[in-house]
Protein backbone atom coordinates (compact mmCIF):
# COMPACT_ATOMS: atom_id res chain seq x y z
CA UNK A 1 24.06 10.40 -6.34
CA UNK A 2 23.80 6.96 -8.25
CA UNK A 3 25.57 5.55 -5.54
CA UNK A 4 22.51 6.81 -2.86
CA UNK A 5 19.64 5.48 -6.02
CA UNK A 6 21.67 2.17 -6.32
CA UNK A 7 21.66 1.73 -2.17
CA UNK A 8 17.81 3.32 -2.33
CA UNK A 9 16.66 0.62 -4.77
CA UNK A 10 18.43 -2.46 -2.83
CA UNK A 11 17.50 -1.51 0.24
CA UNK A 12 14.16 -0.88 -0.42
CA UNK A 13 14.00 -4.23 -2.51
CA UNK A 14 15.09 -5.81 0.39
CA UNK A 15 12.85 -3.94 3.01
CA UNK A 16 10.24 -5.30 0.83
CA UNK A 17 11.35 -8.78 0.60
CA UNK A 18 11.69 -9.18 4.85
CA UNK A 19 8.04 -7.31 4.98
CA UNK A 20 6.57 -9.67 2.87
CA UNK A 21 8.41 -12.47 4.89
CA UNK A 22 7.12 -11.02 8.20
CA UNK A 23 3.61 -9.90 6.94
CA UNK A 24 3.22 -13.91 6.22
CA UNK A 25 5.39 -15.24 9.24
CA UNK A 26 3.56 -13.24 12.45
CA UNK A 27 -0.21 -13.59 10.89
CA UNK A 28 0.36 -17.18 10.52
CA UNK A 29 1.51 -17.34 14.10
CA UNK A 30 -0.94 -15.98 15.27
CA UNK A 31 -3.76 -17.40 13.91
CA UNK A 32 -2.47 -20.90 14.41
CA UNK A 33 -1.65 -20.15 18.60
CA UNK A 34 -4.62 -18.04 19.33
CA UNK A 35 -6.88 -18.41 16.51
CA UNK A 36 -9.30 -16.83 13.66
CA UNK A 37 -10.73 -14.52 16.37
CA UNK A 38 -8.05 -13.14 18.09
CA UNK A 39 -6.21 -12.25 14.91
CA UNK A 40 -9.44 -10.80 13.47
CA UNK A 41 -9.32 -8.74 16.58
CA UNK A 42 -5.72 -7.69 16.33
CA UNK A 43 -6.60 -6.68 12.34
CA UNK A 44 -9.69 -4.58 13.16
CA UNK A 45 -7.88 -2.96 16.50
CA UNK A 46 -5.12 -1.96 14.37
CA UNK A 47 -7.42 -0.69 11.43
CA UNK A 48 -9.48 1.42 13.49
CA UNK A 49 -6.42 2.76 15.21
CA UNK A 50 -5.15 3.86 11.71
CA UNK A 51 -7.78 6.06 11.49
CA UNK A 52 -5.78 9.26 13.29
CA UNK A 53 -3.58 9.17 9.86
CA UNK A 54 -7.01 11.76 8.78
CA UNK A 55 -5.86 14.00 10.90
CA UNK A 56 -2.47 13.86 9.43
CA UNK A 57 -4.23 15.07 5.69
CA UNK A 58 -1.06 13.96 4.04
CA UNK A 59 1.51 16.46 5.56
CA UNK A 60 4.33 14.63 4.99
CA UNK A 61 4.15 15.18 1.28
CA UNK A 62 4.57 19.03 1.58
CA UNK A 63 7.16 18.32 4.05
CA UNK A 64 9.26 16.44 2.05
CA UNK A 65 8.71 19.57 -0.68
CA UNK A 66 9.80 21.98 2.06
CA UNK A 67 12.61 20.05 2.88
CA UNK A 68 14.02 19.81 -0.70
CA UNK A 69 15.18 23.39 -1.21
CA UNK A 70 17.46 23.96 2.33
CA UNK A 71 18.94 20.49 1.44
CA UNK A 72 20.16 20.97 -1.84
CA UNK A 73 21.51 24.68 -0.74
CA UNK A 74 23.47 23.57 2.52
CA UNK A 75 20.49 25.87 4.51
CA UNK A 76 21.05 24.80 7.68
CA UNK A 77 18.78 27.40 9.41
CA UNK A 78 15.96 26.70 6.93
CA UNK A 79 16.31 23.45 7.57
CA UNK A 80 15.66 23.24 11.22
CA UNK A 81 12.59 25.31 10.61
CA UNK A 82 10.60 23.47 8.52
CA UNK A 83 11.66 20.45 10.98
CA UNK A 84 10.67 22.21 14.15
CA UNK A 85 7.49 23.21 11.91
CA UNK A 86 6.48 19.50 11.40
CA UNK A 87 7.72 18.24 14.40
CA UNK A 88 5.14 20.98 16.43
CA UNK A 89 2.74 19.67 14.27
CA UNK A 90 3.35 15.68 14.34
CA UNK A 91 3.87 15.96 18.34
CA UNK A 92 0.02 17.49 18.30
CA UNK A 93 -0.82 14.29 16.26
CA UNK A 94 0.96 11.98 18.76
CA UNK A 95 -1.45 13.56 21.47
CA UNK A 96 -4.74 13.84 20.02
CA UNK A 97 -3.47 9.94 18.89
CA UNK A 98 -3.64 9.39 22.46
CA UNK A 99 -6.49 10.53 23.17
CA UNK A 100 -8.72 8.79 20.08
CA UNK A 101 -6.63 5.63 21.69
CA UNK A 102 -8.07 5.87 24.57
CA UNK A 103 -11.83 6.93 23.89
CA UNK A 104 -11.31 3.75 21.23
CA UNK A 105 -10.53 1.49 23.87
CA UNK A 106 -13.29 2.66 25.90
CA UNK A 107 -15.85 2.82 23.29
CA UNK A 108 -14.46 -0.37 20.59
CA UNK A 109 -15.70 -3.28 23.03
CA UNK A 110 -18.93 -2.51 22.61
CA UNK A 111 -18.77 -2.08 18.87
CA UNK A 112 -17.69 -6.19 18.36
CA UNK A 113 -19.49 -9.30 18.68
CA UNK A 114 -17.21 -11.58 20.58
CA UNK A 115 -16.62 -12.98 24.08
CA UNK A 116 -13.39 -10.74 25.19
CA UNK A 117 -13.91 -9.11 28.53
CA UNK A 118 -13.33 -5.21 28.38
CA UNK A 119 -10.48 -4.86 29.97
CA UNK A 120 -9.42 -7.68 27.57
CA UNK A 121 -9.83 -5.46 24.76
CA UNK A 122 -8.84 -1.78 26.18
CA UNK A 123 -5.47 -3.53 27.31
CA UNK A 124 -5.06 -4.73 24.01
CA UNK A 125 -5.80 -1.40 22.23
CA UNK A 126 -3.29 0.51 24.11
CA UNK A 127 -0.49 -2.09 23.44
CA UNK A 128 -1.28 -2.02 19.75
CA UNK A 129 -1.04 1.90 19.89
CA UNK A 130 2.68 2.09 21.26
CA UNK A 131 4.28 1.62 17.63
CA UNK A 132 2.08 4.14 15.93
CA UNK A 133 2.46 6.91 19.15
CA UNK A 134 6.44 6.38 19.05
CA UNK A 135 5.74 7.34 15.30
CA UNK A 136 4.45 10.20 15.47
CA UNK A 137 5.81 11.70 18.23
CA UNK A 138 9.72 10.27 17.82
CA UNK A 139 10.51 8.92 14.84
CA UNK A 140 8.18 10.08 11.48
CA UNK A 141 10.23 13.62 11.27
CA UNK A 142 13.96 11.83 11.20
CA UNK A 143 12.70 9.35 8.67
CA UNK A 144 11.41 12.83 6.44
CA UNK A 145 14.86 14.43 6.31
CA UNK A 146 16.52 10.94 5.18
CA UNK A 147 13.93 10.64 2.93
CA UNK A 148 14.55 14.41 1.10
CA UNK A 149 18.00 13.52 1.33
CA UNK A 150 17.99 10.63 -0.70
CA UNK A 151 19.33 8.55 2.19
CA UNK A 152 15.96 6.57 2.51
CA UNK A 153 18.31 3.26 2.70
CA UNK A 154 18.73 4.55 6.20
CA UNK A 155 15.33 4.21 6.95
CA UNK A 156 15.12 0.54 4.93
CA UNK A 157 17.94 -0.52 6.74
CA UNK A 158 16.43 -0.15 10.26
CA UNK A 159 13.18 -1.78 9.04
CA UNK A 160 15.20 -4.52 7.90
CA UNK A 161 16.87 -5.12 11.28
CA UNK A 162 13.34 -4.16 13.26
CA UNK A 163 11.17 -6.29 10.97
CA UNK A 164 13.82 -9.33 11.30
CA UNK A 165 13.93 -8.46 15.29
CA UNK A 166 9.99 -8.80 15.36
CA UNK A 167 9.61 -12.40 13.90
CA UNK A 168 12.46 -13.52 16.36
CA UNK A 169 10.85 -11.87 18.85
CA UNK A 170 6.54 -13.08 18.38
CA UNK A 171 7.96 -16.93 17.69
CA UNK A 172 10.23 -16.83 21.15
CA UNK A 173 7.13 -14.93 23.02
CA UNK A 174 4.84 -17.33 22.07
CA UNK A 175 7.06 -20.70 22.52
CA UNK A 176 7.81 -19.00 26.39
CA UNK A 177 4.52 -17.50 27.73
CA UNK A 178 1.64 -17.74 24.50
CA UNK A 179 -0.44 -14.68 25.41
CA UNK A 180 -1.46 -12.53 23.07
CA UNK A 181 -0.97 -9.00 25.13
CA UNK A 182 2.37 -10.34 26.01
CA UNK A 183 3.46 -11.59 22.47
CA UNK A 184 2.30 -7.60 21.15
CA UNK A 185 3.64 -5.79 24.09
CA UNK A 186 7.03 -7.22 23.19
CA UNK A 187 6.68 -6.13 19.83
CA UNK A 188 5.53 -3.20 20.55
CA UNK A 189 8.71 -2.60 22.23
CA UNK A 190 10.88 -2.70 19.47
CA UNK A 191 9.73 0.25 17.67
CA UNK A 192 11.40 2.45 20.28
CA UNK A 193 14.72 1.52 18.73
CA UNK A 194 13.34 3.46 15.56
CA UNK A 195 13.81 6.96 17.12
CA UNK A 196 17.06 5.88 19.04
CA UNK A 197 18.25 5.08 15.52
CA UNK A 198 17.49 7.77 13.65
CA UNK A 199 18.59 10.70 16.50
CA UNK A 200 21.57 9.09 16.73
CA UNK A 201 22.16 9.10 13.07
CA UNK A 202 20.54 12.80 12.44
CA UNK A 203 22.72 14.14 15.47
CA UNK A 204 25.78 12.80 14.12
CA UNK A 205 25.06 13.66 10.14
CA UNK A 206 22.76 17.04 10.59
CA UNK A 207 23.39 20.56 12.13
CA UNK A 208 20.02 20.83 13.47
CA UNK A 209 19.19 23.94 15.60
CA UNK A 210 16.42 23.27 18.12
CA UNK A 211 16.11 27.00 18.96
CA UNK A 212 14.59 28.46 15.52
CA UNK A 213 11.76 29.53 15.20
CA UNK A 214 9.23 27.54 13.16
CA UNK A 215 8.32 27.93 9.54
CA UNK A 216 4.50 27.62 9.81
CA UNK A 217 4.17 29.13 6.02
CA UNK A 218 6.11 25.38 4.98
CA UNK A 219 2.80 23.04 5.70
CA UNK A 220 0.66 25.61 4.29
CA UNK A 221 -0.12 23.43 1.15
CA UNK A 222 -1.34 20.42 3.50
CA UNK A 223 -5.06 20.96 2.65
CA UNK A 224 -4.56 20.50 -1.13
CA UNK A 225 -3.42 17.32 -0.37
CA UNK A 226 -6.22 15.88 1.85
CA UNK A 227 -8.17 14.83 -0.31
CA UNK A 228 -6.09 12.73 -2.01
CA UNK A 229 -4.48 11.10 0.95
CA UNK A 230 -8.48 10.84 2.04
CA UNK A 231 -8.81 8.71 -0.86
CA UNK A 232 -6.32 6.42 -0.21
CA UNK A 233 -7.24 5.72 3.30
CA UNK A 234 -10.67 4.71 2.90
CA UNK A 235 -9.52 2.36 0.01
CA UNK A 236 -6.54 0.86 2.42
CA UNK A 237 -8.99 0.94 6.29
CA UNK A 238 -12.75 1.06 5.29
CA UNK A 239 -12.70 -2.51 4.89
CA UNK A 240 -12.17 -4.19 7.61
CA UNK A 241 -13.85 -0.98 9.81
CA UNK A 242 -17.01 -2.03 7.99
CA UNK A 243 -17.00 -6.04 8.86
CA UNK A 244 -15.68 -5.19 12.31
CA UNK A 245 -19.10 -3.23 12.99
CA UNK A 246 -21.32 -4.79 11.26
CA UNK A 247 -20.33 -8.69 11.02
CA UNK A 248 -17.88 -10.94 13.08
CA UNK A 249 -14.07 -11.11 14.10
CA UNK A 250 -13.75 -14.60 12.19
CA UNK A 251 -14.81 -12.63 8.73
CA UNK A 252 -11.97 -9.73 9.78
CA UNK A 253 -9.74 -12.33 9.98
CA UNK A 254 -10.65 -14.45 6.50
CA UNK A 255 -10.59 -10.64 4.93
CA UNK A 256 -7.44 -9.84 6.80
CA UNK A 257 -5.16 -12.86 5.30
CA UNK A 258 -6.60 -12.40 1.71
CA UNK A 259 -5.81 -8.85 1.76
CA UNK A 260 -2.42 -9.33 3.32
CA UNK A 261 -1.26 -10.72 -0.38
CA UNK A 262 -2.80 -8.35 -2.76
CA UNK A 263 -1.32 -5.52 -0.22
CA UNK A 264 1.79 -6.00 -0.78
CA UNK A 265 1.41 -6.89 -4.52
CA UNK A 266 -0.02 -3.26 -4.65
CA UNK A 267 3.04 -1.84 -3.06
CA UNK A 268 5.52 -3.48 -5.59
CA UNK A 269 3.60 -1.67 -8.39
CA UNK A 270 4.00 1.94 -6.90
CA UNK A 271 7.48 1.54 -7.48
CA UNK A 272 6.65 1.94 -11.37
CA UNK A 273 5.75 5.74 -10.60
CA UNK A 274 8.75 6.28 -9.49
CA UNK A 275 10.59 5.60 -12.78
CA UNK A 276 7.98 7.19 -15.15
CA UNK A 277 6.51 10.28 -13.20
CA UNK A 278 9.52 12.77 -12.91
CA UNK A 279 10.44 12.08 -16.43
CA UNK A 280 6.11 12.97 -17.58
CA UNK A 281 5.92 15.61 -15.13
CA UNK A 282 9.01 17.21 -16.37
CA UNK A 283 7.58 16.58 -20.30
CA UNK A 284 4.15 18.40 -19.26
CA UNK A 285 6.23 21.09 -17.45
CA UNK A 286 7.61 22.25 -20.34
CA UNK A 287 4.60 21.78 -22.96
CA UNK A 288 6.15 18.97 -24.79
CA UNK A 289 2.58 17.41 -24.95
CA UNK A 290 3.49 14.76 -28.03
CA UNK A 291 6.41 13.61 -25.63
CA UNK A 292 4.40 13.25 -22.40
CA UNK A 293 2.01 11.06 -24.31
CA UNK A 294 4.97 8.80 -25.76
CA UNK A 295 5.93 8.38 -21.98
CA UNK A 296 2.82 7.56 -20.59
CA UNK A 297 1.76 5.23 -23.48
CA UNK A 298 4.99 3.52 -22.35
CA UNK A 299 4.10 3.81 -18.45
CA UNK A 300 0.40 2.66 -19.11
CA UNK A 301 1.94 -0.74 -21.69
CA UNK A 302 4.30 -1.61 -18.56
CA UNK A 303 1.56 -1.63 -15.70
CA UNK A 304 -0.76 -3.09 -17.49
CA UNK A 305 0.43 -5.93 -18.59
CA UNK A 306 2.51 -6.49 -15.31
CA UNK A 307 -0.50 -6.21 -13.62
CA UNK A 308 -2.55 -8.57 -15.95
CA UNK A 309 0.11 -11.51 -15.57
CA UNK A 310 1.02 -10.63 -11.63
CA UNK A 311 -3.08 -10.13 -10.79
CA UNK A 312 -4.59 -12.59 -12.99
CA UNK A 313 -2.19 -15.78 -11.60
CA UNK A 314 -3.56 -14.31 -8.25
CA UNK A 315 -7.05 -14.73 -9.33
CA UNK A 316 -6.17 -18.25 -9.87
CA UNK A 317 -3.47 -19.01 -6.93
CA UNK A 318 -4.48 -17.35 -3.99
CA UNK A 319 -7.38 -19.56 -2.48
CA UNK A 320 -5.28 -22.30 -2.73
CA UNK A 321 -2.60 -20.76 -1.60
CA UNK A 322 -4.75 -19.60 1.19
CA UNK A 323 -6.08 -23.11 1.85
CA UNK A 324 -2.34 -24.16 2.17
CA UNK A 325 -1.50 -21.24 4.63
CA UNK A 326 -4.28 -21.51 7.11
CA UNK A 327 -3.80 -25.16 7.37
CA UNK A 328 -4.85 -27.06 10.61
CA UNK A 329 -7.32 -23.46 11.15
CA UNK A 330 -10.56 -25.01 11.31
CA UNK A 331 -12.26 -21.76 13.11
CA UNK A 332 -13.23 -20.05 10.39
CA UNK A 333 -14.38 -20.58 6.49
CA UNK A 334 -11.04 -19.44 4.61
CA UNK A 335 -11.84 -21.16 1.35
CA UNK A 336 -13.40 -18.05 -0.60
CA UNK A 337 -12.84 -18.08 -4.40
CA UNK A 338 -15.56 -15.17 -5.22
CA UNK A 339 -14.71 -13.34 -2.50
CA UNK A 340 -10.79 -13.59 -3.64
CA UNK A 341 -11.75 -12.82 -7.35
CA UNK A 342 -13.44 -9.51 -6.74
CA UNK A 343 -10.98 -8.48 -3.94
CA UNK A 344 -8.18 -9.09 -6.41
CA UNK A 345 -9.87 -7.45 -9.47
CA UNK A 346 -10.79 -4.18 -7.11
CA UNK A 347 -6.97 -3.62 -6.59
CA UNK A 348 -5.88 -4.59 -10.19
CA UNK A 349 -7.71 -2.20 -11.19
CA UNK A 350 -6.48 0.04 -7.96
CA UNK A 351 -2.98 -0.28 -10.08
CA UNK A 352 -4.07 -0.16 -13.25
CA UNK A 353 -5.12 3.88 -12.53
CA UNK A 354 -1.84 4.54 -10.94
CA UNK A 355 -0.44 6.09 -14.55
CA UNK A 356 -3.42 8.30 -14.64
CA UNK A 357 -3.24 9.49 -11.01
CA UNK A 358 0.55 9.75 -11.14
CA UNK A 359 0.59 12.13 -14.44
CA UNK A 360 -1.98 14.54 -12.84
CA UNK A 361 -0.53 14.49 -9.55
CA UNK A 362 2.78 15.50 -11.42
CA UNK A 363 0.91 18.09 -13.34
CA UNK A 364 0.15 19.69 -10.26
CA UNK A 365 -3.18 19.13 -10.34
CA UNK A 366 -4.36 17.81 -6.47
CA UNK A 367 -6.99 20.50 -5.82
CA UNK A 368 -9.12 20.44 -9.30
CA UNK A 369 -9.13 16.23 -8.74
CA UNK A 370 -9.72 16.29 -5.13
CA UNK A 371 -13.57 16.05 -5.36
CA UNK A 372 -13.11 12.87 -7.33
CA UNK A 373 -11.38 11.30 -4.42
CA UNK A 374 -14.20 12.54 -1.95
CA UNK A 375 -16.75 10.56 -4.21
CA UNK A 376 -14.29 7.23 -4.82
CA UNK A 377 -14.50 7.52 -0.40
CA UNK A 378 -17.95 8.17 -0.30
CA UNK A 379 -19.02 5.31 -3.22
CA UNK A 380 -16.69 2.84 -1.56
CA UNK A 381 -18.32 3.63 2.17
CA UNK A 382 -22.37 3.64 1.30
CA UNK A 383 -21.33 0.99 -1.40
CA UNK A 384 -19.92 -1.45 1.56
CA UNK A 385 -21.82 -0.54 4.55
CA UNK A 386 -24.99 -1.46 2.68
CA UNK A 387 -23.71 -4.95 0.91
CA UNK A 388 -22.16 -6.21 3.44
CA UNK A 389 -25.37 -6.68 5.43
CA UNK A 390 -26.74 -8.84 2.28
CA UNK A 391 -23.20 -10.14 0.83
CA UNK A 392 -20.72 -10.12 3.55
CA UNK A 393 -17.04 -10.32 2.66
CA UNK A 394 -18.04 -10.61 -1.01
CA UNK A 395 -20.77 -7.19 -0.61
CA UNK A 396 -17.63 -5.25 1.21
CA UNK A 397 -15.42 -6.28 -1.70
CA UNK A 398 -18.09 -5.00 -4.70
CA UNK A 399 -17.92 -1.69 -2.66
CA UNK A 400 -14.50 -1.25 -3.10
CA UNK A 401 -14.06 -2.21 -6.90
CA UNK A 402 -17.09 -0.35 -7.72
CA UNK A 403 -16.15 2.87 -5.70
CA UNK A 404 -12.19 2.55 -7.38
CA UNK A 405 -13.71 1.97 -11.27
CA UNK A 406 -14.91 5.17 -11.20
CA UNK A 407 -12.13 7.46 -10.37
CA UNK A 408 -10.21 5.35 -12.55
CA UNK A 409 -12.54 6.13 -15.59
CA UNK A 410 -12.41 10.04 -14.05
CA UNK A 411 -8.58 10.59 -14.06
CA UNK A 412 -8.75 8.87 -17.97
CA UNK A 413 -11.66 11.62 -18.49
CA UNK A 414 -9.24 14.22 -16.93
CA UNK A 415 -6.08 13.37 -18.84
CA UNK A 416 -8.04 13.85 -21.86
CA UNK A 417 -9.73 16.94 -21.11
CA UNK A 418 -6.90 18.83 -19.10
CA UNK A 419 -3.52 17.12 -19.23
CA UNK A 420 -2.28 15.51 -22.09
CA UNK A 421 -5.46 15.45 -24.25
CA UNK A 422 -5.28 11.81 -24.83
CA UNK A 423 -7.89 9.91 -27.07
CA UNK A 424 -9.51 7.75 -24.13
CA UNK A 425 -9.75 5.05 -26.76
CA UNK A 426 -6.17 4.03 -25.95
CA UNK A 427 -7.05 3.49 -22.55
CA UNK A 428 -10.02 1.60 -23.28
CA UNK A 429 -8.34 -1.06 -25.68
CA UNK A 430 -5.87 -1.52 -23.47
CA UNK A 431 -7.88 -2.15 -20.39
CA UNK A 432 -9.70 -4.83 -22.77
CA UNK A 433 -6.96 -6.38 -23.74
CA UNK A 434 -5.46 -6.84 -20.49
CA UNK A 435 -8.74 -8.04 -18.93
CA UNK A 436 -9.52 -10.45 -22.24
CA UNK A 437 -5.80 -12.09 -21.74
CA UNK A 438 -7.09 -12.66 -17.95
CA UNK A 439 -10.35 -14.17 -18.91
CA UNK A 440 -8.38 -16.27 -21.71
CA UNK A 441 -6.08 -17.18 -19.10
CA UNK A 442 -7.57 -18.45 -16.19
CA UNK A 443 -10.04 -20.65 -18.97
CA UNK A 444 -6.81 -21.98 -20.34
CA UNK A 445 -5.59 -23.08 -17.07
CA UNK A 446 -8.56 -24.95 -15.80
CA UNK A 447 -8.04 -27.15 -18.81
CA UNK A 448 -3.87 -27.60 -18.44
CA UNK A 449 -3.73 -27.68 -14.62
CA UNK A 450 -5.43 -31.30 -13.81
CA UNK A 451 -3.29 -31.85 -10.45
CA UNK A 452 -4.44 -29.48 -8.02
CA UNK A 453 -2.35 -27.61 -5.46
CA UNK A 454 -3.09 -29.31 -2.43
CA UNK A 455 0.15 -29.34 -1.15
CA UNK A 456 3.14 -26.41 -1.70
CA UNK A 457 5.18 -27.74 -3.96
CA UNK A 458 2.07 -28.69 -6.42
CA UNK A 459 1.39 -25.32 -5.59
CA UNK A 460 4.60 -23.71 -7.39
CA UNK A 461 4.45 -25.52 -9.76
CA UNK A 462 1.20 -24.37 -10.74
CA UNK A 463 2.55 -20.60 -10.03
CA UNK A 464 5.52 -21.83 -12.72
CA UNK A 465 2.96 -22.75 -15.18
CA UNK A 466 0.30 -19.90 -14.36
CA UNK A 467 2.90 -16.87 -15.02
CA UNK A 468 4.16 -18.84 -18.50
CA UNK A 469 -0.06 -19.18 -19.66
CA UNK A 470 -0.38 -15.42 -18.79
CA UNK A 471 2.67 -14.06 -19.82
CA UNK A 472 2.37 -15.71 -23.12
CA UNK A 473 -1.55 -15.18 -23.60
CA UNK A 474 -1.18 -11.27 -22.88
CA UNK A 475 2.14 -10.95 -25.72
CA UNK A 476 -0.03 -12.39 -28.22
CA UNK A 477 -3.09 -10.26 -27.34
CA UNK A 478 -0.71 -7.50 -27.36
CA UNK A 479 0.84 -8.57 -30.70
CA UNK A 480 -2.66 -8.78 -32.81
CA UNK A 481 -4.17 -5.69 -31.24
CA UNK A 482 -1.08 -2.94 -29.89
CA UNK A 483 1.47 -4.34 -32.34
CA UNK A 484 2.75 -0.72 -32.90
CA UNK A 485 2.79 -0.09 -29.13
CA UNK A 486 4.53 -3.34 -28.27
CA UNK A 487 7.19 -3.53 -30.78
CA UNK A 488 8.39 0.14 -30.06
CA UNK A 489 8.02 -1.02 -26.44
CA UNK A 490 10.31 -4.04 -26.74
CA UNK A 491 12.46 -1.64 -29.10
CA UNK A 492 13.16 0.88 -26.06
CA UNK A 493 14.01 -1.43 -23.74
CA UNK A 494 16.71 -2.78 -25.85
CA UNK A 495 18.13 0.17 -26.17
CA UNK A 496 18.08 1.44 -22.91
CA UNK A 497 20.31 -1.94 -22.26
CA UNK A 498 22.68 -1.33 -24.86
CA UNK A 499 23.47 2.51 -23.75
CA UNK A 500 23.58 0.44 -20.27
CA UNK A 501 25.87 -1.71 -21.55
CA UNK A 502 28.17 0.95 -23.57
């Protein structure tokens, strides 16, 4: 078992690491071979496209907690009915996927201003839908059972070699025949290795019986997690949905490679829940209220003041950064320091919430929250549709910090009144001490940093310098206001080396 968490963690480190790489690689490619508005369009195609994942209601949650239970007890006939269950149920989802394709392509070209031709765009949709049909309809229900099984460094693996594939394969497209349905078509492609993959593997590993009967009762919970996985995909699609309709594909495109970063900054921190939520959930399973508080105080000090150093250096380095990236773009405006600020600040504080949301979700509690994340959708839709008219980028971006504030000052509410009971107090002080080190931060480095970043290497340098002002501003903060907090903080991580160590 450590062996599979040790191979989990790498590979997933890794996976990471190349998407990062590739997220960066292939945008820049793009936009420098075909432009701001052809990557805008790509961005917005692909957004709108993720929109079937409704329809999905976050079902493969309560298939993974189907799937836990046969797998532990060797239940090889229980197995292969809650797969043929989801796999009935994803295959539905690959068709009606087809279908919302289609009517998109039909309908999307009229929804844009640009100068593509129709068929232009309808080609393009359906090429851009290959990955995401394959998905559903091949690969999603392999990549569930490796997942229960703890063999989810099967699945990073493949997205290693896939991901690595794709960058070879967009910079060879474009260097031979530089057409945009071409270079996605042939990326496209690649995702049918996925399923080939994983059968192979599941065949070979798995005694799966094709000829059960399906255990319907297994995705019976689905609906209590809808709103939840709602939630999340208005936060992670509205955006760009919003300035596709009601603005320009050169705006999709700025909004596009500024949220590219902060995306995947997000996705490092969700590996924190990871560590800290069995251990809580278990805690509040058992009534040991005083210890579930110790754990989340703990939980809450790490994110936090991760997020303070790791967000607030973006608040500072990413339009430069961004200035350095789109280099030798001259199509589009991609200089936009408010616009950054807020867009970075809406998902600090999108990670900031993630100890709250985690210790609920682990006390069970997805129905009694859910109309919390129906509001956080609807606050961050009516919030965006109606400033980005006035604001643009910088109206779309209020929406979303606005609409994400308030849940997070909900779940806090929640804890307190049906969790943990937790004084809200603590969560207060230490959102202002985290947001006062930011503040103290960026001030200090407008006076240090006199040598711009106009080039990359001036750049890292000021990254060097940035993480040592924050790091350094938020221990201090942290000393004179959470001494308590910090010092036993400090104190458990030294011990959890030495017993490492022994």
């Amino acid at each position: 078992m450590k062996k599979k968490a040790f191979l989990n963690i790498l590979c997933t480190t890794l996976s990471q690491l190349v998407t990062i790489a590739s997220g960066l690689i292939v945008p820049r490619l793009l936009l420098s071979t075909f432009g701001s508005e052809a990557n805008g369009l790509v961005s917005s195609i692909t957004q709108f496209l993720n929109y079937i994942a409704l329809v999905e209601g976050g079902i493969g949650s309560v298939v993974l907690a189907s799937l836990y239970k046969p797998l532990a007890e060797s239940d090889n006939n229980k197995l292969s009915r809650v797969l043929k269950a989801s796999n009935r149920f994803f295959n539905q989802i690959a068709f009606i996927f087809l279908g919302y394709t289609i009517v998109l392509g039909c309908v999307y070209p009229f929804l844009i201003q640009s100068d593509y031709s129709w068929v232009y765009v309808f080609s393009l949709t359906l090429i851009l839908a290959v990955g995401s049909f394959v998905q559903y309809c091949f690969s999603i229900n392999y990549k569930l059972l490796l997942q229960a099984d703890h063999k989810m460094y099967i699945v990073q693996l493949v997205n290693i070699a896939i991901t690595t594939l794709n960058i070879i394969t967009v910079f060879v497209a474009i260097k031979l025949w530089p057409e945009l349905h071409i270079v996605k078509l042939a990326s496209a492609l690649l995702f049918i290795l996925q399923p080939i993959i994983y059968s192979a593997y599941v065949k070979k590993h798995y005694q799966i019986d094709k000829n059960v009967e399906p255990d319907e009762k297994a995705l019976s919970q689905r609906w209590s997690c809808f709103g939840q996985n709602f939630a999340y995909f208005i936060h992670a699609n509205t955006d760009i949905v919003v300035l596709s309709v009601f603005t320009n594909l050169k705006l999709v495109s700025v909004y596009s490679v500024y949220f590219l970063i902060v995306e995947h900054i997000q996705k490092f921190f969700k590996s924190f829940s990871h560590a800290f939520t069995p251990i809580i959930g278990k805690a509040i399973s058992v009534k040991e209220t005083i210890k579930a508080n110790r754990y989340l105080d703990l939980y809450e000090f790490v994110v936090f003041n991760v997020s303070t150093v790791v967000f607030g250096c973006c608040i500072y380095l990413l339009p430069s950064f961004i200035m350095i990236y789109t280099h030798g773009v001259t199509d589009a405006d991609y200089f936009r320091p408010v616009f950054s600020t807020i867009i970075v600040l809406a998902e600090y504080i999108y990670c900031v919430r993630d100890p709250y949301v985690s210790v609920i979700y682990a006390a069970g509690r997805f129905k009694e929250t859910s109309l919390s994340a129906y509001i956080e959708a609807a606050i961050n839709i009516v919030l965006s549709v109606s400033l980005v008219i006035w604001f643009g980028l910088e109206g779309i971006a209020v929406g979303t910090l606005i609409g994400m504030t308030y849940r997070m000052v909900y779940m806090i509410i929640y804890l307190k009144k049906h969790v943990v009971h937790r004084p809200i107090y603590k969560s207060l002080k230490r959102l202002a001490i985290s947001l006062a080190a930011m503040a103290a931060s960026v001030g200090l480095m407008c006076l240090v940093d006199t040598t711009g970043s106009a080039t990359l290497l001036l750049w890292f340098k000021n990254a060097v310098l940035s993480v040592l002002v924050f790091g350094a501003v938020t221990l201090i903060l942290d000393l004179i206001f959470d001494r308590e907090l910090t010092l036993w903080a400090f104190r458990s991580a030294l011990k959890r080396n030495k017993q490492k160590k022994g």
